[in-house]
Structure formats: C-alpha cells, structure tokens
Protein backbone atom coordinates (compact mmCIF):
# COMPACT_ATOMS: atom_id res chain seq x y z
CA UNK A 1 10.25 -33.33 46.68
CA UNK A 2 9.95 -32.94 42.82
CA UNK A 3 10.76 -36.02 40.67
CA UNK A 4 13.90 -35.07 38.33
CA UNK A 5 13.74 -37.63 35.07
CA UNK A 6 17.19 -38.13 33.24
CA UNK A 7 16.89 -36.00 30.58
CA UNK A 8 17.22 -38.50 27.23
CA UNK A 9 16.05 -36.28 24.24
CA UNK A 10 17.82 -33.49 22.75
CA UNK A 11 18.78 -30.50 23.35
CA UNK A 12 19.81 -31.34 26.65
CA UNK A 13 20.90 -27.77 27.53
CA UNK A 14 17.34 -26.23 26.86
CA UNK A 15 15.67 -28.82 28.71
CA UNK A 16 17.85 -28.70 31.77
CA UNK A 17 17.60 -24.55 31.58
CA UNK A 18 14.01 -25.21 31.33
CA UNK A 19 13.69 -27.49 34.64
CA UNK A 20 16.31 -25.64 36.58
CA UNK A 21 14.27 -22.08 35.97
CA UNK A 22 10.98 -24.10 37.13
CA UNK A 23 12.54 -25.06 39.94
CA UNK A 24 13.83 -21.91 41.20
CA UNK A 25 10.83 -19.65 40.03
CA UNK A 26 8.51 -22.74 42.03
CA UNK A 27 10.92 -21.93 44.94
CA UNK A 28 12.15 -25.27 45.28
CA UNK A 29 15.36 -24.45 45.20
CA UNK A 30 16.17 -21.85 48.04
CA UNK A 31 17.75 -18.89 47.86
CA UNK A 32 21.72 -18.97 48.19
CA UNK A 33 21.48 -22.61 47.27
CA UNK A 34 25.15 -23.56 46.13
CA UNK A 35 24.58 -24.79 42.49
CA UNK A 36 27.86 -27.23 41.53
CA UNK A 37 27.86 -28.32 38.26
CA UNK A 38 28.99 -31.59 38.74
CA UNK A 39 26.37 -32.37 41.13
CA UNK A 40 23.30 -31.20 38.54
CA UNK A 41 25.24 -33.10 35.66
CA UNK A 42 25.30 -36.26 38.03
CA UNK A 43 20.98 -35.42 39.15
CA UNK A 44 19.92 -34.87 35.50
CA UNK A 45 21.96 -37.40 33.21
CA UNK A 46 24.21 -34.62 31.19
CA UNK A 47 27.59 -33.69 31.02
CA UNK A 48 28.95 -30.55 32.34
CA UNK A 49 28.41 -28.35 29.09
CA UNK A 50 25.27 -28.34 28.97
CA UNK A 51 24.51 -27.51 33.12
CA UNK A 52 27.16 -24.61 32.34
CA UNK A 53 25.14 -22.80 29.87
CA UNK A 54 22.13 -23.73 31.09
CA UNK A 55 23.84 -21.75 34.20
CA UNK A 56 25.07 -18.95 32.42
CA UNK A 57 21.20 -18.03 30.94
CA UNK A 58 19.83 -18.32 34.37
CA UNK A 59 22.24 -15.93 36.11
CA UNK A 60 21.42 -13.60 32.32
CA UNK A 61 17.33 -13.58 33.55
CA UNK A 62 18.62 -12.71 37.03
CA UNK A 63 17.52 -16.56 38.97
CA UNK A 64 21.32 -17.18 39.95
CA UNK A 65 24.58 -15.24 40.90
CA UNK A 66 28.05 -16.17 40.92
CA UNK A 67 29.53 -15.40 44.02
CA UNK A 68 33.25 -16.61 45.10
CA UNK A 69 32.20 -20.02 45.74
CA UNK A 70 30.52 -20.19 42.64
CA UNK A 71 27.06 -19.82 41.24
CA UNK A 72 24.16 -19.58 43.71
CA UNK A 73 20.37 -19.12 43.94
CA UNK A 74 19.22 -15.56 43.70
CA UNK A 75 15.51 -16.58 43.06
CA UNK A 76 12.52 -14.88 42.45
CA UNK A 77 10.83 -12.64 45.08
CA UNK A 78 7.43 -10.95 45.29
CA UNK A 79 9.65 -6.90 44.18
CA UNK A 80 11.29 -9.17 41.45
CA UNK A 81 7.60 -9.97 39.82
CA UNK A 82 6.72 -6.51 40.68
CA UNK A 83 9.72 -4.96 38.56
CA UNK A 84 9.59 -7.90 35.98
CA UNK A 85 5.74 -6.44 35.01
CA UNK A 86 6.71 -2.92 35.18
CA UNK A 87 9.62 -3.85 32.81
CA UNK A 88 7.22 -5.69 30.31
CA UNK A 89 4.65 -3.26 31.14
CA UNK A 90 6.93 -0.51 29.67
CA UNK A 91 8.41 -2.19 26.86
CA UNK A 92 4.78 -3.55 25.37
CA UNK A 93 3.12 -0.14 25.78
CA UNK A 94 5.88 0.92 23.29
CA UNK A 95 5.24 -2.06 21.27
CA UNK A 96 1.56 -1.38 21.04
CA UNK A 97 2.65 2.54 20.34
CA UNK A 98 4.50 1.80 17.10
CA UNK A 99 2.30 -1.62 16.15
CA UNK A 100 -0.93 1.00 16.08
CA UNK A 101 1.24 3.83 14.35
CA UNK A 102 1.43 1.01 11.44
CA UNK A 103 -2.09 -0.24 11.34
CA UNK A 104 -2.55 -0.01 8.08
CA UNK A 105 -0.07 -2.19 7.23
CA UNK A 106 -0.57 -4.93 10.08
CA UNK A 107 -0.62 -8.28 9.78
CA UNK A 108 -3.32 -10.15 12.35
CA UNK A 109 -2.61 -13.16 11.34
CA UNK A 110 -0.16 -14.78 13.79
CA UNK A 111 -1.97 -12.97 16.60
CA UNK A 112 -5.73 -14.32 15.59
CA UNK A 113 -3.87 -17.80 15.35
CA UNK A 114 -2.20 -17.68 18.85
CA UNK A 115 -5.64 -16.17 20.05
CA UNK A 116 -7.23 -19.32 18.26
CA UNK A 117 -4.57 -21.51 20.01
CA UNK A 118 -4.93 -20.23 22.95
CA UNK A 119 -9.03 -21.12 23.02
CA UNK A 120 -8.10 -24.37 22.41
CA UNK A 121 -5.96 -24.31 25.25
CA UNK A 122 -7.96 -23.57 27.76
CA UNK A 123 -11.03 -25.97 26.70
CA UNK A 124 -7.49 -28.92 26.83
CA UNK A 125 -7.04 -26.99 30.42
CA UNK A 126 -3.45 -27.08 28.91
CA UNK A 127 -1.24 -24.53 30.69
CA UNK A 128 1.82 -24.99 28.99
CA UNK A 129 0.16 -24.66 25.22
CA UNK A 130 -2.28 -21.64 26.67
CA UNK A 131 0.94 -20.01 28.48
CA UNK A 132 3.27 -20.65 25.20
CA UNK A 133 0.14 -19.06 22.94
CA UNK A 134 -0.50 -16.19 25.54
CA UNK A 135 2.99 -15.41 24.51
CA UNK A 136 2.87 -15.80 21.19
CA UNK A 137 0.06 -13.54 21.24
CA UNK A 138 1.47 -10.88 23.30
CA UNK A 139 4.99 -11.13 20.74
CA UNK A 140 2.74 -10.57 17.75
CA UNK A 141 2.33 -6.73 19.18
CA UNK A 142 6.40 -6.36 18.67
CA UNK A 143 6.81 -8.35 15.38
CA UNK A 144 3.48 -5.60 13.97
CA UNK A 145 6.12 -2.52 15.43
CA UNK A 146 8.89 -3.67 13.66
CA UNK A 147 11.48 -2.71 15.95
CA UNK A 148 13.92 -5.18 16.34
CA UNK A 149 16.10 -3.73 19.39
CA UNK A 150 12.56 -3.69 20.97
CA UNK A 151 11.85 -7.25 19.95
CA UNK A 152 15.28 -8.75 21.11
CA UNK A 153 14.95 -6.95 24.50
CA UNK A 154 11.66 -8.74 24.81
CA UNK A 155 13.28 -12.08 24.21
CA UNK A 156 15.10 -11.95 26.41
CA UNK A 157 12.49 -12.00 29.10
CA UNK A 158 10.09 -14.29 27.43
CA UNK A 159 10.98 -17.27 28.76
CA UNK A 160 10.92 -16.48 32.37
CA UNK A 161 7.71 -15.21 31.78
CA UNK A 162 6.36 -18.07 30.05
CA UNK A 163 7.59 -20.48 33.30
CA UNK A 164 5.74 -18.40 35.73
CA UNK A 165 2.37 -18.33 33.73
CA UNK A 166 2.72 -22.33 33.32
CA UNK A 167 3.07 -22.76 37.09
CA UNK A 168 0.29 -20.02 37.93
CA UNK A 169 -2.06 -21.10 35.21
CA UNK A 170 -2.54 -25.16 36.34
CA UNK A 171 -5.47 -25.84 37.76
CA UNK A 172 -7.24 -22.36 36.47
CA UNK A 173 -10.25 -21.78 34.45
CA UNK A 174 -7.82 -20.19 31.80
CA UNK A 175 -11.46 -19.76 28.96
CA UNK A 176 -11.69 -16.06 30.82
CA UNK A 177 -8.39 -15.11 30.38
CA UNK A 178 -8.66 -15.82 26.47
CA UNK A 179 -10.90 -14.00 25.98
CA UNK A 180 -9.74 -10.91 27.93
CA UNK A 181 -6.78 -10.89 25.43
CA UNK A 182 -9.72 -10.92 22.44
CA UNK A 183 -10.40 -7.97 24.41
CA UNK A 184 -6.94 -6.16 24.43
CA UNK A 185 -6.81 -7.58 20.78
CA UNK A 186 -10.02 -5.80 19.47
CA UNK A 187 -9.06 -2.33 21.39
CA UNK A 188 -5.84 -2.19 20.51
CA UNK A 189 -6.72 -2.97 16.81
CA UNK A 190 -9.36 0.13 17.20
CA UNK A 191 -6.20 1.91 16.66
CA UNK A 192 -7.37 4.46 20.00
CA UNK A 193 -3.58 4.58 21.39
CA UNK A 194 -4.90 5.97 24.86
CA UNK A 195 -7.46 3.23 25.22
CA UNK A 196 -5.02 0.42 23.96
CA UNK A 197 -2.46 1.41 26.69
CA UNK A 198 -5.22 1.36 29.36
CA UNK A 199 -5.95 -2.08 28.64
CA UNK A 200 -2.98 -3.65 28.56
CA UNK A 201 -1.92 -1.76 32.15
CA UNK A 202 -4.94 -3.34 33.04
CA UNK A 203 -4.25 -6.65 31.81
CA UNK A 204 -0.99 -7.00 33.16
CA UNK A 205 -1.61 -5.80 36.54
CA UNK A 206 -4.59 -8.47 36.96
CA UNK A 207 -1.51 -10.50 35.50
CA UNK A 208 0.80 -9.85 37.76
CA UNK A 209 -1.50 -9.86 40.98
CA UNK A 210 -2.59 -13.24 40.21
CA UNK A 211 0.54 -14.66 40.07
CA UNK A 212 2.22 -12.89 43.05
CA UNK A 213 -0.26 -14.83 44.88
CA UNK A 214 -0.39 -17.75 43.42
CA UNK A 215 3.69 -17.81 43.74
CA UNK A 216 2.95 -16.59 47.66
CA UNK A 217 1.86 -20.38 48.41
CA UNK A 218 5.29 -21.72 47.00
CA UNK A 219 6.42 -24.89 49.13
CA UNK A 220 8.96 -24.93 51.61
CA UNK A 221 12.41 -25.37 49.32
CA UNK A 222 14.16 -28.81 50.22
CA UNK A 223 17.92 -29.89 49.62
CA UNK A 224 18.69 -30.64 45.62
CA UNK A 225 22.00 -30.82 44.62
C-alpha cells in the first residue's frame, strides 16, 4: 500500500487535496470508498478544516460525491478521461482560435520558457516539473486569447490534469514529447488556424490514449481510511 507522510509544511489543505486526488486518479482508493473526515485528519496529521476543503475541491473536479452517508469515491474511469480530453480538446481549440486571431500582438515568452523548462525536464526525467511545464505551456495558448471566462474554465481542470500526466509520465522517455509541443508551438504560431487545430486534436488524442492505458494497469485499490 502507498506510504502516507504526516503532512508538516504549509498549506496543509493543498497538499492533502494534492495526495488525496493522486490517490484516487492512481485508483488506490476504490470507488464508493466512504471518505470520513476524521479518519483522513487522524492518517495525514491535519485537523478537520483542511480534509473538508480539500473534500469539497475533489467532489468540484468530479473524484468524490456526497451521498447520504457522506462523501464517497466517484473516481476516475476510462469514459471520464475520454470526456475530460474532449472537454479540454474543445476549450483549447478555442483558445488557439482567438490566441492566432491576435498574433500580432502575442507574447511567446512564457510559452518558449515553459517549452525551455520542459527540455530540461525531461533530460532530469522529472515528471512532476515536465508535467507542471507541459501545463504551463499549454495555459500560455489562453493567457495569448485573452479571454478570461475561457481561462478560469480551464483552471479549473488544470490540476486534475496535471496529476494524471505526473503518474503517466514516470518512467517515460518524456525528450519526444517536448518536442512534439515545439511542434504544436511552431504551427500554431504559423498563424494557419486549420492546421493549428489539427495538431493539437492530434496531440491530445496521442495524449489521451497514452494515458488511458497507462491508467488501465492501475493496482488493485486496498482499504485507507
């Protein structure tokens, strides 16, 4: 079973939201899994606020429910993934609509830096730092559209995203994947809108195959809390 540390260093509530959504998306926690806050508070070394909200965001992404005996495991299935990427899929084609309608003005910056970071990355064989920078890079996209309902949508499905690529990325040659996003960079800073949106279906449905199997070998959940 996974070793749970006390959690020591603040904030407590984003590193317990952090383990608890690793745990569930790595399927060691099973679905329906009765959740009691006491009991997590007890595992990880916090009080009660901080397992509530950590609680509250999970059920937010979708990972838990709160049924009449409280808050349980919804999890993360194979059709989940599947809608999660057509989601993201959707929203980032619009982001790469209205970040090409204001080429002119774009900024590169922050995305040749993540790109930069993410190199780095994968020569470390880091997953966490290549999957935070693969986000990073893919964010840049909405901050260049400048629509911020767009943006905060996005947000809000970030960090899910970023757990799954840290679990599917260890152990990975992760020096191709950069530089398939130099790739999507350079086409979709060609300005060719119909080309740009090919890619990036592209790239995320290589995306999202590779981690529906990866995700397919997830252990056999065991009792937690």
């Amino acid at each position: 079973m996974t070793i749970i540390n006390p959690l020591r260093n603040p904030p407590l509530g984003d590193q317990l939201l952090v383990q608890l959504r690793s745990l569930i998306v790595r399927g060691e926690l099973s679905v329906g899994t009765h959740l009691v806050e006491g009991k997590i508070a007890e595992r990880f070394g916090v009080s009660r606020g901080p397992v509530r909200d950590a609680l509250r965001q999970l059920e937010i992404e979708g990972l838990v429910e709160t049924r009449k005996r409280g808050v349980s495991v919804r999890g993360l299935s194979d059709k989940d993934l599947l809608e999660l990427y057509s989601l993201r899929g959707a929203l980032e084609s619009l982001a790469i609509r209205e970040a090409i309608a204001r080429l002119d003005a774009a900024d590169w910056a922050p995305i040749d830096e993540a790109l930069d970071q993410m190199q780095s990355a994968a020569v470390a064989a880091d997953a966490a730092k290549f999957a935070a920078a693969d986000l990073d890079f893919h964010s840049g996209f909405y901050t260049l559209g400048d629509n911020r309902w767009l943006t905060a949508t996005w947000a809000l499905h970030r960090p899910l995203f970023a757990t799954v690529l840290e679990i599917t990325n260890t152990d990975r040659d992760l020096v191709p994947v950069a530089d398939d996003h130099v790739y999507l960079r350079d086409v979709i800073r060609s300005g060719d809108v119909d080309a740009a949106l090919a890619a990036l279906t592209a790239h995320l449905d290589g995306s999202c195959s590779r981690i529906c199997a990866a995700l397919s070998g997830r252990p056999r959940p065991q009792p937690a809390f």
